[in-house]
Protein backbone atom coordinates (compact mmCIF):
# COMPACT_ATOMS: atom_id res chain seq x y z
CA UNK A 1 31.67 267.22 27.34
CA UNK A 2 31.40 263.96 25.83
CA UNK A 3 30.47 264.42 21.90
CA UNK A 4 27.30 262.28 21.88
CA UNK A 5 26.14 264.26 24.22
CA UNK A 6 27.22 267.77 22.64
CA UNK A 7 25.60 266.17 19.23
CA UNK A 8 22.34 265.70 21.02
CA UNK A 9 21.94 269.20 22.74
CA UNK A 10 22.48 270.69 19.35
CA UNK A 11 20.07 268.70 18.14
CA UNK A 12 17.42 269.36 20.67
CA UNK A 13 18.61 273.24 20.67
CA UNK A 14 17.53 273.57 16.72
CA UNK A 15 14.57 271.36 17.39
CA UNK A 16 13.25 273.57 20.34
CA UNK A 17 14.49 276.73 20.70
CA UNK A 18 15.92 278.22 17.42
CA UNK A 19 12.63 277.10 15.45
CA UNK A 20 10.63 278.52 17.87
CA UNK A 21 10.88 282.75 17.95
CA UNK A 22 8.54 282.65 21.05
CA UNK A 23 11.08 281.82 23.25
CA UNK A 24 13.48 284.58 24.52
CA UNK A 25 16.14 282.84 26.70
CA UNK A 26 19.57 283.65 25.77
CA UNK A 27 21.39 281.37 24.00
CA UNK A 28 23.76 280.61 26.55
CA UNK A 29 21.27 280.05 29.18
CA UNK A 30 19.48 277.73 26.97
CA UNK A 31 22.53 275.92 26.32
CA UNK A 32 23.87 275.58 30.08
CA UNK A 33 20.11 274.45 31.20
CA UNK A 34 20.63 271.56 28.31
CA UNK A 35 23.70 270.82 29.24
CA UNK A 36 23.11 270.40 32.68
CA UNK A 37 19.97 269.16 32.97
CA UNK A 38 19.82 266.47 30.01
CA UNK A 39 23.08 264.56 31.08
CA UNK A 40 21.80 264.37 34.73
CA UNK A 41 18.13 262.84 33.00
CA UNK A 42 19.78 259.28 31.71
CA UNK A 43 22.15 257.72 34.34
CA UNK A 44 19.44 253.88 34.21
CA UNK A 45 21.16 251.11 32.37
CA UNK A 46 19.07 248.98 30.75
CA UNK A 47 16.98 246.02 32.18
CA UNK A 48 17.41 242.12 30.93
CA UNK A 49 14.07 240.81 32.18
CA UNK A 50 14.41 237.22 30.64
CA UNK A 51 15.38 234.91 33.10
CA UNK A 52 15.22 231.69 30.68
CA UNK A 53 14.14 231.60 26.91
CA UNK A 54 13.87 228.94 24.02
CA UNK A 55 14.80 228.63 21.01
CA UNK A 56 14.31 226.40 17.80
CA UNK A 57 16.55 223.83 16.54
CA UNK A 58 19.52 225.30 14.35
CA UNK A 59 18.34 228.72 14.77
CA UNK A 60 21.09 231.67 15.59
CA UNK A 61 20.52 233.60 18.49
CA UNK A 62 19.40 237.31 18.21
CA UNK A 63 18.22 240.37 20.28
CA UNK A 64 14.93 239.98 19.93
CA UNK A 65 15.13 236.51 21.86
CA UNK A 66 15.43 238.21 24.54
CA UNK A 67 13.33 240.98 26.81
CA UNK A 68 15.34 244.04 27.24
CA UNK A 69 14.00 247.30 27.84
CA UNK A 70 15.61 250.47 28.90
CA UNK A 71 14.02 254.06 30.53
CA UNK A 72 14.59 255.98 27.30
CA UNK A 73 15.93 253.95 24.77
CA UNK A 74 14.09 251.58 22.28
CA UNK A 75 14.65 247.84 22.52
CA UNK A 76 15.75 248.34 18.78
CA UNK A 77 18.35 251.34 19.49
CA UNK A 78 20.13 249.22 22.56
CA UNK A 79 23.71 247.77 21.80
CA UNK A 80 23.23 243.99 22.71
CA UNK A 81 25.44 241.37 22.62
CA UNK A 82 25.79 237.60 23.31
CA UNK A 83 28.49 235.50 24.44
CA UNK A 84 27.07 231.93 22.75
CA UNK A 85 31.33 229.93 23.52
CA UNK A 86 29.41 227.83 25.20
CA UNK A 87 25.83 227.48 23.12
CA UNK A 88 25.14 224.63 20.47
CA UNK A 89 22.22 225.53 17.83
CA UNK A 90 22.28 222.20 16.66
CA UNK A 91 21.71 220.49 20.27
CA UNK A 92 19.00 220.47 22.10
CA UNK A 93 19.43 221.08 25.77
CA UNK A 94 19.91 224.12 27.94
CA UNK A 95 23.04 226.54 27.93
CA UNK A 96 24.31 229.29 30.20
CA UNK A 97 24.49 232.70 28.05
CA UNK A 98 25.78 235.87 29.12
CA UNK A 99 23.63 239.08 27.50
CA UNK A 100 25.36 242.52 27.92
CA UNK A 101 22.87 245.60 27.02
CA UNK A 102 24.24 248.83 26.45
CA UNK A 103 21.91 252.41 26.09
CA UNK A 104 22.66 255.45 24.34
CA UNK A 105 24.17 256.37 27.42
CA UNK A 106 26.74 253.92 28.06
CA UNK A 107 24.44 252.66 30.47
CA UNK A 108 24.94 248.88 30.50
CA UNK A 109 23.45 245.33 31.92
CA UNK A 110 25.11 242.11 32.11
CA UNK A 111 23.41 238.84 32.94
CA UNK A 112 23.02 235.37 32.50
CA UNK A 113 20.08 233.91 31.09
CA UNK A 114 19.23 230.40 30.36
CA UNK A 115 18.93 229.21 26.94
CA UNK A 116 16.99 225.87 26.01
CA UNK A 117 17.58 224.62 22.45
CA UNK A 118 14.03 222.62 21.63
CA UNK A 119 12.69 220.80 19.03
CA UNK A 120 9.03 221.55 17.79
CA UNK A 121 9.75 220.77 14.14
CA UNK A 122 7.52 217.62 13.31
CA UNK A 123 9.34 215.05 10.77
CA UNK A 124 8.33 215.81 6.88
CA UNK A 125 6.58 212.57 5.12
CA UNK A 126 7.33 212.87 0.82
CA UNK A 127 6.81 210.10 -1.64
CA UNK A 128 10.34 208.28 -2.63
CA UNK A 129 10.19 208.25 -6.36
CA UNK A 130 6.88 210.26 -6.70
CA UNK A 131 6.76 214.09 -6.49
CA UNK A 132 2.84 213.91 -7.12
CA UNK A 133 -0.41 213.01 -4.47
CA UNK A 134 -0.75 209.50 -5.95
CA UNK A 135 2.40 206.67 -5.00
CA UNK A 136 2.50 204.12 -7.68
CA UNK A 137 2.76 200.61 -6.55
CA UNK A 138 3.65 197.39 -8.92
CA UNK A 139 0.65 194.92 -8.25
CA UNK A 140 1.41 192.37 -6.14
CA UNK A 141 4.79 193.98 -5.37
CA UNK A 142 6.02 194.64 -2.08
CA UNK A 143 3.65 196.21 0.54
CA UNK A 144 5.98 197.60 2.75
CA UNK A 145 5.25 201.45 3.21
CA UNK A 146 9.32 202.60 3.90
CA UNK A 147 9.83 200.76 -0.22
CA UNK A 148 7.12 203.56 -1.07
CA UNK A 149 7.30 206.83 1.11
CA UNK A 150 10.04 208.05 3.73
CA UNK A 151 9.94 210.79 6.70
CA UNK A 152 12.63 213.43 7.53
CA UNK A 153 13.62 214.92 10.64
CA UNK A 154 15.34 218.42 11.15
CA UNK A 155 17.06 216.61 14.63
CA UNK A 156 16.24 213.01 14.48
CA UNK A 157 17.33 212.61 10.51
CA UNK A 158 15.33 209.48 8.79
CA UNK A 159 12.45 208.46 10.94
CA UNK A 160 11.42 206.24 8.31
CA UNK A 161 11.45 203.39 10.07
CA UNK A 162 9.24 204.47 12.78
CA UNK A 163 6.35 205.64 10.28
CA UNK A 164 2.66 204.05 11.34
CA UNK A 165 -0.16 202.94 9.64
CA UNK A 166 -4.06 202.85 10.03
CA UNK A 167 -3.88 199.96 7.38
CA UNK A 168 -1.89 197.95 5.62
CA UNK A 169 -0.99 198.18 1.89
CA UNK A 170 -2.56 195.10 -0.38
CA UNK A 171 -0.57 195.24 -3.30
CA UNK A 172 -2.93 192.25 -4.35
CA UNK A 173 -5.63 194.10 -5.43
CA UNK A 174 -5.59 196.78 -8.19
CA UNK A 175 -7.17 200.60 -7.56
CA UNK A 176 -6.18 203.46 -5.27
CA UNK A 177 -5.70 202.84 -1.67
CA UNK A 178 -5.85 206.02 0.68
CA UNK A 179 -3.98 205.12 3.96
CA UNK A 180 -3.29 207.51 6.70
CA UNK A 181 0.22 207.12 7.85
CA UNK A 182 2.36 209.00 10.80
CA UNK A 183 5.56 209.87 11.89
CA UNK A 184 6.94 211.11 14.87
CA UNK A 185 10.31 212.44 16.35
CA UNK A 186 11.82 211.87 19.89
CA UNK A 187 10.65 215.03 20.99
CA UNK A 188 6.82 213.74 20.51
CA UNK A 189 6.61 215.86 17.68
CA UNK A 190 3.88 214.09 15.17
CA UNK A 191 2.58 214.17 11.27
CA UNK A 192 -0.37 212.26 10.14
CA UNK A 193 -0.42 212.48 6.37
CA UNK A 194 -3.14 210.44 4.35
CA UNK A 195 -1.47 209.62 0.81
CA UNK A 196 -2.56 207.55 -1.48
CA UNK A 197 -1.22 204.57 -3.15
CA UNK A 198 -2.60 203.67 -6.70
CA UNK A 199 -1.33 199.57 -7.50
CA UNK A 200 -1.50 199.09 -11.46
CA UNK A 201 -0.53 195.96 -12.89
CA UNK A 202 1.93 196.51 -16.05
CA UNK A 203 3.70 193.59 -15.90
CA UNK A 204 3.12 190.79 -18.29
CA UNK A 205 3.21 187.31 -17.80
CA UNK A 206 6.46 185.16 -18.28
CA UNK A 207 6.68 182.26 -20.68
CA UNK A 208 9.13 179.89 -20.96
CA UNK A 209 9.97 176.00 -22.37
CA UNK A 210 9.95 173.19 -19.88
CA UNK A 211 11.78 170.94 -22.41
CA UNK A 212 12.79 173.03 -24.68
CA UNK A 213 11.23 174.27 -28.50
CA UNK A 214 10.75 170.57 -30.34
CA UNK A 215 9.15 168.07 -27.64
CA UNK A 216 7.10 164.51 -28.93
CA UNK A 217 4.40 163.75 -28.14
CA UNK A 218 2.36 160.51 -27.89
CA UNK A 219 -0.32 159.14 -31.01
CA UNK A 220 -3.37 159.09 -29.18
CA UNK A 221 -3.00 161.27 -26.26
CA UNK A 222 -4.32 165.01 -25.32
CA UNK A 223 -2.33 167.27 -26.14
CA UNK A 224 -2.68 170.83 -23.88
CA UNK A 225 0.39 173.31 -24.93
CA UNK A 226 0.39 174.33 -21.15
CA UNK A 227 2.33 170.85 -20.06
CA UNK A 228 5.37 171.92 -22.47
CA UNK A 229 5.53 175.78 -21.19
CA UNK A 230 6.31 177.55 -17.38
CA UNK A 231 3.64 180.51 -17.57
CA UNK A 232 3.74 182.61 -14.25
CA UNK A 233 1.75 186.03 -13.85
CA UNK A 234 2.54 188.49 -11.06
CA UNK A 235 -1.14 188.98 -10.21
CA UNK A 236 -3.15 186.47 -12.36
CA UNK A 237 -3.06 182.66 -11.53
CA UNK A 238 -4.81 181.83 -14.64
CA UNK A 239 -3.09 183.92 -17.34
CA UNK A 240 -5.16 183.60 -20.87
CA UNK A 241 -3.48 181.34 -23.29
CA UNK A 242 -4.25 181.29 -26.99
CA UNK A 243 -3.13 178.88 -29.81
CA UNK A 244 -2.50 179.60 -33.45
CA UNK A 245 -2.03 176.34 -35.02
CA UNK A 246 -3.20 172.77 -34.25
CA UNK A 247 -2.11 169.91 -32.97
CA UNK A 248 -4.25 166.40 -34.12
CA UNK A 249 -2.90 163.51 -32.49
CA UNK A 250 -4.42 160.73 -34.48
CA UNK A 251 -2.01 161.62 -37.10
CA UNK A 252 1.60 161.46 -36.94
CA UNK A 253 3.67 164.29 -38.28
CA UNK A 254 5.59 167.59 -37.27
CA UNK A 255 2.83 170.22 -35.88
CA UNK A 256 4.35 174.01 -35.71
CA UNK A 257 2.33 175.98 -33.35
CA UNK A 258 2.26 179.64 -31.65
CA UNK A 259 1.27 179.93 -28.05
CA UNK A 260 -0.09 183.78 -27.21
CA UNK A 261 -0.48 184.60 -23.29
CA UNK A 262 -2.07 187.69 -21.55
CA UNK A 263 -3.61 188.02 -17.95
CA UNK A 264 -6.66 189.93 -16.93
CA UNK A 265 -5.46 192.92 -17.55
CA UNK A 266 -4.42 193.28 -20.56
CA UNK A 267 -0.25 192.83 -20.37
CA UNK A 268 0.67 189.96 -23.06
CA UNK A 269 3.67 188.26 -23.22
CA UNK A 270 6.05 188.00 -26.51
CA UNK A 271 4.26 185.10 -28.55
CA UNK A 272 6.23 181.65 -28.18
CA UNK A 273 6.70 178.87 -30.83
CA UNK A 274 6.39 175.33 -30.19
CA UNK A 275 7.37 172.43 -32.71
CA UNK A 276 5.53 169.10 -32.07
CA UNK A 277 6.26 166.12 -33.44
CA UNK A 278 3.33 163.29 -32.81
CA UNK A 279 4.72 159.46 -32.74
CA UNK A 280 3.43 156.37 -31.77
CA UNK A 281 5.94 156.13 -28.53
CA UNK A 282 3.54 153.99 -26.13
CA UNK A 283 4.31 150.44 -26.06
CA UNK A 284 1.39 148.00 -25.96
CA UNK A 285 -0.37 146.56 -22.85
CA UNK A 286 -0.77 142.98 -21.78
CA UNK A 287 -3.21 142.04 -19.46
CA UNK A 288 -2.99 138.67 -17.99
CA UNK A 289 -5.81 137.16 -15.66
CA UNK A 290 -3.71 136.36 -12.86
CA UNK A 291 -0.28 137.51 -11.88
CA UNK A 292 0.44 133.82 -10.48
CA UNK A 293 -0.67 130.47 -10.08
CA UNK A 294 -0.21 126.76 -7.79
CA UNK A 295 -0.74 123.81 -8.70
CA UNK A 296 0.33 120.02 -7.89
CA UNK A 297 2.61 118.41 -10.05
CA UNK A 298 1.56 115.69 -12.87
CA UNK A 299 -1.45 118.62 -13.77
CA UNK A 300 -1.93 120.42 -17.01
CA UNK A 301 -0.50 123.54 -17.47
CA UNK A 302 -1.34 126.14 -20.61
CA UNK A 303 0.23 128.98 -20.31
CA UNK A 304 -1.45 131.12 -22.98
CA UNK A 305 -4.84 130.09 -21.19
CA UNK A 306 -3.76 133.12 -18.91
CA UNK A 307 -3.30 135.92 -21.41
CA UNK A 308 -6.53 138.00 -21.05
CA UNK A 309 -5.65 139.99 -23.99
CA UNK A 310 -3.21 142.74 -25.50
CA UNK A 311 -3.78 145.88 -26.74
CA UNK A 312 -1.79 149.09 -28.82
CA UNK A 313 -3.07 152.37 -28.62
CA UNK A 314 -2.37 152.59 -32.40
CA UNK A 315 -2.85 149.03 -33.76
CA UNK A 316 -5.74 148.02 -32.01
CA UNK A 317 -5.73 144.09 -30.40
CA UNK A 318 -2.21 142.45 -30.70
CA UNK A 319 -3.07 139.56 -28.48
CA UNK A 320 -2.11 136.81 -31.79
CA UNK A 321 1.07 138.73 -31.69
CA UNK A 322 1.79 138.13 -28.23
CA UNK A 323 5.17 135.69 -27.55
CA UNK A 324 4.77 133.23 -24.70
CA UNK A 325 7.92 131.88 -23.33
CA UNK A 326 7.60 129.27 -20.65
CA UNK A 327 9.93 127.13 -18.86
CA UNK A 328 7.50 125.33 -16.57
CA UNK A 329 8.04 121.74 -15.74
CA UNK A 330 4.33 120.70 -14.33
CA UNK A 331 5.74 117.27 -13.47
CA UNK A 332 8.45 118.74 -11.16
CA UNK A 333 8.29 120.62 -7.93
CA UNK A 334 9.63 123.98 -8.40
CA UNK A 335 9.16 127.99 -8.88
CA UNK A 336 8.95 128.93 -12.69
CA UNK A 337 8.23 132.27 -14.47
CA UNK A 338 6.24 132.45 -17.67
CA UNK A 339 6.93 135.58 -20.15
CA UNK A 340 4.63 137.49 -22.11
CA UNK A 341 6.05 139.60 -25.00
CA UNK A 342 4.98 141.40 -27.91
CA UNK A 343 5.67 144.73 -29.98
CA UNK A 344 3.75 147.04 -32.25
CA UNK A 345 4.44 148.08 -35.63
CA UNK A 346 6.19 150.86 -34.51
CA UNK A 347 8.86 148.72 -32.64
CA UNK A 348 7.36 149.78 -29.00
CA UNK A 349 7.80 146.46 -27.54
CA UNK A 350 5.32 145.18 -23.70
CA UNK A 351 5.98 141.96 -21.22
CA UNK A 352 4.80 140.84 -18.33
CA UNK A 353 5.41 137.85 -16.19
CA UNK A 354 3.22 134.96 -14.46
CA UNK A 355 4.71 133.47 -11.56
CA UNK A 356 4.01 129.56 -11.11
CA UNK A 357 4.57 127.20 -8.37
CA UNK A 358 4.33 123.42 -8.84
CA UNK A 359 3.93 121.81 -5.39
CA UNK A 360 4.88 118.70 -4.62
CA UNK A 361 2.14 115.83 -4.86
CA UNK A 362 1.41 115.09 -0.89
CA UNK A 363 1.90 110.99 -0.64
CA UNK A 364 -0.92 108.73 0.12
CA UNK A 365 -0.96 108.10 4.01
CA UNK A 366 -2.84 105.29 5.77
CA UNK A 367 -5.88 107.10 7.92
CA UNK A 368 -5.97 106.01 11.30
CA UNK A 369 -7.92 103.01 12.10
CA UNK A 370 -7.93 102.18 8.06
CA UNK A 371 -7.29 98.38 7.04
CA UNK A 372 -6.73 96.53 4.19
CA UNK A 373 -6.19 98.48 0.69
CA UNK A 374 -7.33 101.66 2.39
CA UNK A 375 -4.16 101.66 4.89
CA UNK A 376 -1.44 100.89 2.25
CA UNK A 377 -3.12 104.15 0.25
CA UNK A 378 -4.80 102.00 -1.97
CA UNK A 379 -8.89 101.97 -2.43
CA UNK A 380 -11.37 105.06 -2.32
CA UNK A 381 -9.10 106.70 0.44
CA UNK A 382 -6.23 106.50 -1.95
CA UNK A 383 -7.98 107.63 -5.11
CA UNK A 384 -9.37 110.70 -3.23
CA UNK A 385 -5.70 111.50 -1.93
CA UNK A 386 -4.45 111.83 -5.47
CA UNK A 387 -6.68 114.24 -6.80
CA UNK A 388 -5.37 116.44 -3.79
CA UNK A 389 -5.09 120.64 -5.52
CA UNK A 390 -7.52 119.81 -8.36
CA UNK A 391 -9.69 122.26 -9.02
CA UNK A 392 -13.32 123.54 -8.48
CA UNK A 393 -15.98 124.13 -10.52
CA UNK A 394 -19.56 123.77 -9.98
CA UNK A 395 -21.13 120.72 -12.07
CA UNK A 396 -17.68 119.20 -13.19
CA UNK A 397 -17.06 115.70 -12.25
CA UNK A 398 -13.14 114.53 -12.59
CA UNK A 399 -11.05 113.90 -13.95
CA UNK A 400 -8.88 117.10 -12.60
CA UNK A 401 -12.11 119.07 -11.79
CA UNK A 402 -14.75 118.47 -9.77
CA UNK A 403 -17.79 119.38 -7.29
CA UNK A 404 -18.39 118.14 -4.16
CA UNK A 405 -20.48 114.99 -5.37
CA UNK A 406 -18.78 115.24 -8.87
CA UNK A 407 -14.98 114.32 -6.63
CA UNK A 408 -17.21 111.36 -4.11
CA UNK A 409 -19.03 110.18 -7.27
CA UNK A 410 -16.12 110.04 -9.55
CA UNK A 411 -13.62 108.26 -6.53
CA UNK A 412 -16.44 105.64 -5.65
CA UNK A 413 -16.63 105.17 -9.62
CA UNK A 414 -13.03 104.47 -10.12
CA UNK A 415 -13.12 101.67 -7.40
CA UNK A 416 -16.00 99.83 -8.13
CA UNK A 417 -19.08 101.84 -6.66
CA UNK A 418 -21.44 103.89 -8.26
CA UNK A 419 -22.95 106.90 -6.56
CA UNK A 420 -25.81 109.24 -7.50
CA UNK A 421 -24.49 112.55 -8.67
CA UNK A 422 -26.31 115.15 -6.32
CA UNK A 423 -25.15 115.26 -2.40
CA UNK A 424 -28.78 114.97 -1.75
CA UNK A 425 -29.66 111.99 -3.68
CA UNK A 426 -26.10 109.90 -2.36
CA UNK A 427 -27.54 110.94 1.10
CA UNK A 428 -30.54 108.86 0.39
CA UNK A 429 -28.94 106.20 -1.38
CA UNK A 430 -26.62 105.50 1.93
CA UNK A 431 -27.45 104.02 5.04
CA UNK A 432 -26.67 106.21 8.31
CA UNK A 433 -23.92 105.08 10.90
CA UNK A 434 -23.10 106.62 13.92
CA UNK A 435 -19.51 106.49 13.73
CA UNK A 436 -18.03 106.88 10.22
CA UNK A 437 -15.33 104.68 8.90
CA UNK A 438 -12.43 106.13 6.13
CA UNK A 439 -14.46 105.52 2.84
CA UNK A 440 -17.47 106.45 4.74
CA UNK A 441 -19.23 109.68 2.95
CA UNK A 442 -20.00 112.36 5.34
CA UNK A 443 -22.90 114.92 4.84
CA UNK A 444 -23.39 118.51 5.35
CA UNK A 445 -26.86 120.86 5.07
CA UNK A 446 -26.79 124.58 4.52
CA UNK A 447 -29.44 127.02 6.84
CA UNK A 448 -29.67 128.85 3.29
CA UNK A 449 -30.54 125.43 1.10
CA UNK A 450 -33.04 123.18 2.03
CA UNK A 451 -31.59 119.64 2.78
CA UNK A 452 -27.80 118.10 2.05
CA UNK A 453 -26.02 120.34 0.19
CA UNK A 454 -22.74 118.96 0.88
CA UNK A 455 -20.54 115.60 1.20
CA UNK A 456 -17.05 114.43 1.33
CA UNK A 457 -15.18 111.35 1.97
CA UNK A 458 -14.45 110.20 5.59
CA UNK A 459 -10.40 109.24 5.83
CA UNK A 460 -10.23 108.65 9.67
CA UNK A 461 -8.96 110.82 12.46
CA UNK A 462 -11.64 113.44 12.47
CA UNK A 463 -11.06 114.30 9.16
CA UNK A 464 -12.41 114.39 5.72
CA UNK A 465 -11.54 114.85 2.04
CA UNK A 466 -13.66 116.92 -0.34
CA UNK A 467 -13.75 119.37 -3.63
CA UNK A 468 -14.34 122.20 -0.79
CA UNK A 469 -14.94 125.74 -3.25
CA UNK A 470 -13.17 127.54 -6.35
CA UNK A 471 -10.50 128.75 -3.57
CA UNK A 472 -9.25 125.64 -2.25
CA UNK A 473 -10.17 122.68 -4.97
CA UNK A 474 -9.95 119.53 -3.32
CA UNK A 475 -8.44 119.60 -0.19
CA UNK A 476 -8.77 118.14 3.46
CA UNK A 477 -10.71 119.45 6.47
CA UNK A 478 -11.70 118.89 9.95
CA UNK A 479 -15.02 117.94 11.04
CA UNK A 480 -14.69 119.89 13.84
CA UNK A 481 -14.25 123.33 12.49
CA UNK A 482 -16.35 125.79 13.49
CA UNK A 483 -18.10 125.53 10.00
CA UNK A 484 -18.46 121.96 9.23
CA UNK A 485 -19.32 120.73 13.19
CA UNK A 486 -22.19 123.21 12.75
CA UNK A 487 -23.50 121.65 9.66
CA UNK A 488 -22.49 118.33 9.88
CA UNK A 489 -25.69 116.27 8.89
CA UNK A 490 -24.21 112.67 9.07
CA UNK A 491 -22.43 110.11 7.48
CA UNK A 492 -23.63 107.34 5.48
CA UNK A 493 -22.72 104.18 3.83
């Protein structure tokens, strides 16, 4: 008789028949009945009902993954085992596994069940240098979540880069931002988390020398301590600057100052020192009234009549001291260059330049149809010729500057003939001809001046010579431009 079995009839034999004096069957014919009839009661193996089963990630198989159940023995009291050569905890996917199942009895099951290794372990999403609810952030630091927070996955590993956001992260602006992020594995497995992120600025502003600790600056000028420093805030554009010390310009000397520098909230910088020494550096200015002049040859020429004026920013007026050093020839043809110099009494020293041409005297030509001392350049034709490039000016009359009647008056003067001095009044004392002659005058009115308001002196060939406007000077034109055709009024002699 097998000994488990033996064991258990003794047991059941104390159990129910010697403990219980009602009974009166001999003890042998209680112990054949056991015998017999207990070992013929238990001849069912046990059933493996589980045809397929999961399991998590990384976890061991056991048992209890499986449904087993036998006709008299407890799941718990069965003898199971599993063959897992061929199953892989730590990958997902589905094995073949052999379970054997063994009863009390020796009664035993052997099948093959699958096994699917699965994954429904969401990823885990912790602060990176932060083990409480709020994530510090440097203001206007980065605002890239995976710098702040990162996500673990029991399969997939670091999902960081995969986390979402409902917003974005403004590390511009300082307080606590609550932003729901997510992560989620390849299995589909998913964790929102809302964290919060709390930006502080603690970083002070940074100061440093653009040329250096001793600069100069200039007697006179505005003097603003941020054009000698490089200040630069994280988060502030306009970072606070106070000055201990002064600087006063209108006095020269060796300033020593102390520049202080905080932004808005509250983080100051380490206090820098400045030395400044203030000097009169800026050299005067000379201002001439034009930058060049023409003229014909044989005419005056003053130089200094074209320095406007000169001035320091210390001294004041330095014109008197201004140098003038000209090598213009006005009675030869030729490009010349005129320089202006002059220095304060610091030794800052100015020039500038005027830029002269002489031109050429044009020589007297014979108009066409002229006779007698008008055709050899002689007479009023002549006269008028050589005062070719004098100047304009309203009410002058010769003998380099003239107006209109002040250049016909002044040429019929010098050969013989006296004029009036108005246009209007030589219009009146001339008689009209049809066809002008060179010496004839020739007469213009204006739509904006009531009468003759201009004349000039006829030289032949449709052309006339007059002291035009403050532009030009004296200079020939054509009686049948646009202007003068329209306005002509006559001529008269």
């Amino acid at each position: 008789m097998d000994k488990e079995i033996a064991s258990k009839l003794n047991v059941l034999i104390n159990d129910k028949v010697m403990k219980r004096k009602a009974m009166f069957l001999p003890l042998f014919a209680i112990s054949a009945f056991g015998v017999v009839g207990y070992a013929a009661a238990d001849r069912e193996a046990p059933k493996i009902l589980s045809n397929k089963v999961q399991v998590l990630y990384g976890t061991n198989l056991s048992a209890k993954d499986f449904e087993i159940t036998d006709n008299r023995d407890k799941s718990e009291d069965l003898d199971v085992k599993i063959d897992t050569t061929s199953f892989d905890k730590k990958q997902l996917g589905t094995y073949n596994v052999q379970v054997e199942a063994t009863d009390q009895f020796n009664n035993t099951t052997k099948k093959v069940v699958e096994v699917e290794v699965v994954d429904k372990e969401a990823p885990v999403i912790t602060p990176k240098n932060s083990g409480g609810y709020v994530i510090d952030v440097n203001a206007n630091g980065s605002n890239k979540l995976e710098d702040y927070i990162k996500a673990v996955d029991n399969v997939d590993g670091d999902v960081t880069p995969f986390i979402t956001a409902d917003k974005e992260l403004d590390t511009t602006k300082v307080g606590v931002q609550t932003i729901n992020v997510t992560a989620s594995d390849n299995a589909g497995n998913t964790t929102t988390k809302a964290l919060q992120f709390a930006v502080t600025d603690k970083e002070a502003p940074t100061v440093s020398y653009k040329n250096g600790d001793h600069v100069t600056v200039a007697y006179g000028s505005q003097f603003n301590i941020a054009d000698y420093l490089n200040i630069a805030d994280n988060l502030d554009t306009n970072p606070k600057v106070e000055v201990e010390g002064n600087v006063d310009t209108s006095k020269e000397g060796t300033y020593g100052i102390k520049a202080k520098v905080s932004d808005a909230n509250g983080n100051s910088a380490q206090p820098v020192a400045l030395t400044v020494d203030v000097k009169d550096v800026n050299a005067p200015t000379i201002t001439l009234s034009k930058s060049s002049v023409e003229f014909l040859e044989g005419t005056a020429f003053n130089a200094g009549s074209y320095l406007s004026n000169a001035t320091d920013n210390k001294d004041g007026d330095v014109t008197s001291k201004v140098q003038v050093n000209s090598n213009v020839n006005a009675s030869k043809a030729g490009s010349y260059t005129v320089t202006y110099t002059v220095s304060d009494n610091a030794g800052n020293s100015a020039s500038n330049t005027l830029n002269v041409t002489v031109k050429a005297k044009p020589q007297p030509q014979a108009a066409k149809g002229a006779t007698g001392a008008n055709a050899n350049g002689g007479g009023i034709i002549g006269t008028a010729r050589s005062k070719l490039g004098s100047a304009y000016v309203f009410g002058a009359s010769g003998a380099n500057v003239f107006d209109c009647s002040g250049f016909t008056s002044y040429v019929y003067r010098s050969n013989g003939k006296s004029l009036p001095r108005t246009a209007a009044a030589q219009y009146s004392a001339t008689s009209r001809v049809s066809s002008p002659q060179p010496g004839d005058l020739v007469f213009f009115s204006n739509t904006y001046k009531a009468g003759i308001s201009h004349v000039g002196i006829y030289i032949g060939g449709g052309q006339f010579i007059h002291a035009a406007n403050e532009r030009t000077g004296v200079t020939v034109s054509s009686l049948n431009s646009g202007y003068y055709a329209s306005h002509y009024a006559g001529a008269g002699r």
